[in-house]
Every structure is written in C-alpha cells, then in structure tokens.
Protein backbone atom coordinates (compact mmCIF):
# COMPACT_ATOMS: atom_id res chain seq x y z
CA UNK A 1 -21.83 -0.80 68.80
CA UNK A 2 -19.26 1.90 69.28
CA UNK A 3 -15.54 1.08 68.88
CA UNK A 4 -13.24 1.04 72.12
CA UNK A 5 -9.86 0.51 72.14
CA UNK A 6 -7.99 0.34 74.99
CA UNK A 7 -6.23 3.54 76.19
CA UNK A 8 -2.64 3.99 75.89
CA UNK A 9 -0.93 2.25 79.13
CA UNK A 10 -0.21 5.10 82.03
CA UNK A 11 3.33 5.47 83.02
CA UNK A 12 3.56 3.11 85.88
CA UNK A 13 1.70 0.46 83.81
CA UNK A 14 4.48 0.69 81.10
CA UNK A 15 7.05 0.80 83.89
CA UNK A 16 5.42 -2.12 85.76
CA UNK A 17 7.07 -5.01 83.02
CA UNK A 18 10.56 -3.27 82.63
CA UNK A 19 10.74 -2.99 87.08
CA UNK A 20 9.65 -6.97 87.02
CA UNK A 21 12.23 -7.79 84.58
CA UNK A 22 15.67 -5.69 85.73
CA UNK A 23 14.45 -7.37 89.47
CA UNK A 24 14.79 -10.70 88.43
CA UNK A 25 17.93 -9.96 86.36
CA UNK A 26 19.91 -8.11 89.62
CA UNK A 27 18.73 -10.46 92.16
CA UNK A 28 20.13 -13.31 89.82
CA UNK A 29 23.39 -10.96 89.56
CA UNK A 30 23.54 -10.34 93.49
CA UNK A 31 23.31 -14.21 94.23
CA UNK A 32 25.81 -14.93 91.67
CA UNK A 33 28.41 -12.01 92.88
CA UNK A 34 28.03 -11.92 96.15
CA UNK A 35 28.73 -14.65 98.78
CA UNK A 36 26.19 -15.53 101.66
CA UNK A 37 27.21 -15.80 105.25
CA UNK A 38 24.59 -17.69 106.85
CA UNK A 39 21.62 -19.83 105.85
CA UNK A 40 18.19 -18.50 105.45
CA UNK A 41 15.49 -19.32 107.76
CA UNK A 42 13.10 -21.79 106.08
CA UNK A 43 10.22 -19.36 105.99
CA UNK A 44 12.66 -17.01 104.55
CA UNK A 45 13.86 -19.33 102.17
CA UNK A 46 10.59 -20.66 100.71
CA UNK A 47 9.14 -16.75 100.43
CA UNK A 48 12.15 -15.78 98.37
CA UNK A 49 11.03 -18.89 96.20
CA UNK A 50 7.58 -17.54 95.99
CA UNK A 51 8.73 -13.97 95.20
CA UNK A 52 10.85 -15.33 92.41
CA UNK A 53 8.24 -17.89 91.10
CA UNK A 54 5.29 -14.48 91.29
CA UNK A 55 8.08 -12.41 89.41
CA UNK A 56 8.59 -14.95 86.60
CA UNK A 57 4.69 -15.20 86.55
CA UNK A 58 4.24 -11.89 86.13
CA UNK A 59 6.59 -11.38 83.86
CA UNK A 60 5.30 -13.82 81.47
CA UNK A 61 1.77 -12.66 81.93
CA UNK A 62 3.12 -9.00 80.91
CA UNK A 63 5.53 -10.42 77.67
CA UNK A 64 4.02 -8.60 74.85
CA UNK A 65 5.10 -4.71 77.04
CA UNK A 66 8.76 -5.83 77.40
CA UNK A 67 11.49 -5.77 74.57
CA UNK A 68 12.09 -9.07 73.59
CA UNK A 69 15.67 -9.20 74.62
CA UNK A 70 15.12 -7.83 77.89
CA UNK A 71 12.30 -10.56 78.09
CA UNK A 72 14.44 -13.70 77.77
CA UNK A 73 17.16 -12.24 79.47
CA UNK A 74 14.94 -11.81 82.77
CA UNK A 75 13.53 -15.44 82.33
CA UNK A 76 17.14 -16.85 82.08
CA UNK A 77 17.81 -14.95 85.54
CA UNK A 78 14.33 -16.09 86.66
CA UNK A 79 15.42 -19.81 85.77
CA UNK A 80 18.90 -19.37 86.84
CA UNK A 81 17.79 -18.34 90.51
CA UNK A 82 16.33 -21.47 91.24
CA UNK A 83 18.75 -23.39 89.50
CA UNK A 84 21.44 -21.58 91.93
CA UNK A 85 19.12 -23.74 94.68
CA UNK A 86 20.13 -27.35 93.57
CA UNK A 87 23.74 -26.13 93.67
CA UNK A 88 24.29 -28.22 97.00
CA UNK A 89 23.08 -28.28 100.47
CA UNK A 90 24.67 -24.22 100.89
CA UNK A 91 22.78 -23.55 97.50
CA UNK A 92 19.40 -24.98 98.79
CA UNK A 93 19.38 -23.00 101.74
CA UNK A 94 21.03 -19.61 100.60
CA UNK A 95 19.92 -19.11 97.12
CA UNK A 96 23.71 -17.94 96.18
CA UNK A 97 26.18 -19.75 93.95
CA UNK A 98 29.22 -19.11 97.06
CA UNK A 99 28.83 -19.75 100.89
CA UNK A 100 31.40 -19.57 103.49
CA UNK A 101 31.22 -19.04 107.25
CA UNK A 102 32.81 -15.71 108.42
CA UNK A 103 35.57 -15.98 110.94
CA UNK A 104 35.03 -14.62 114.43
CA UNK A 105 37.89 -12.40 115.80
C-alpha cells in the first residue's frame, strides 16, 4: 500500500475555522454593546439559537485548525450568547444584555 497523506488545507478551508470563530466572538460583542429595540419574533429567536448552537458545533469539530487562544475565546462568546438569554424576560427574547423601548416623537 502506497502512503497518502492528506493535502495541505486550500485557503478557504484554513479560513473556514478562523471566520467561525471571530463570528461567534462579534456577535457576542454586538449583543453585549449594543441595545435592542424590540423583541425578536419567535422563529427569529429560536434560528439565531440554532445558528449559534451550529457555530459552536462547528467550531469544536474544526479545534485542532484554530490557535488555541482564539479557540477558547470563541467558545466563551459561544457560551456567553446564550447565557445573555436567561438574563430576564428582555434577555430571552432579544439575545442582548440591554433592552429599552424607543420613544415615539
């Protein structure tokens, strides 16, 4: 038997991991930073949920291709974003640590 090795991962495949991982960081930073004006329509909110849960999946899956740092710090954010969820009845529904109602003029 002849031996293969695999071949050296292609550009987008050794892009793939380090896309997953800054995705789950910033969303994490945008629901932190930014305040959310309304609530999220339930199918809205539970596809969000998926997205998250397929990100952290996919991260994990893809571990050994992204710096080890960069690695925890994604699954932290991963974590975090649902954990911004039980923050509340505004969390639940918003995904976002603040929540206020804009003012009409």
């Amino acid at each position: 038997m002849t031996d293969r090795r695999a071949a050296p991962p292609s550009g987008f495949n050794r892009a793939l991991p380090l896309v997953v991982a800054w995705i789950l960081i910033l969303s994490f930073l945008w629901r932190i930073v930014v305040t959310a004006h309304e609530y999220q329509m339930r199918g809205e909110q539970v596809m969000t949920m998926l997205i998250d849960l397929g990100l952290l999946a996919g991260l994990i899956g893809m571990r050994d291709r992204v710096p080890q740092a960069l690695f925890w710090c994604a699954i932290a954010a991963g974590i975090g974003s649902f954990l911004l969820r039980l923050n509340g009845d505004d969390g639940w529904w918003t995904g976002h640590l603040n929540f206020s109602v804009l003012s009409r003029r």
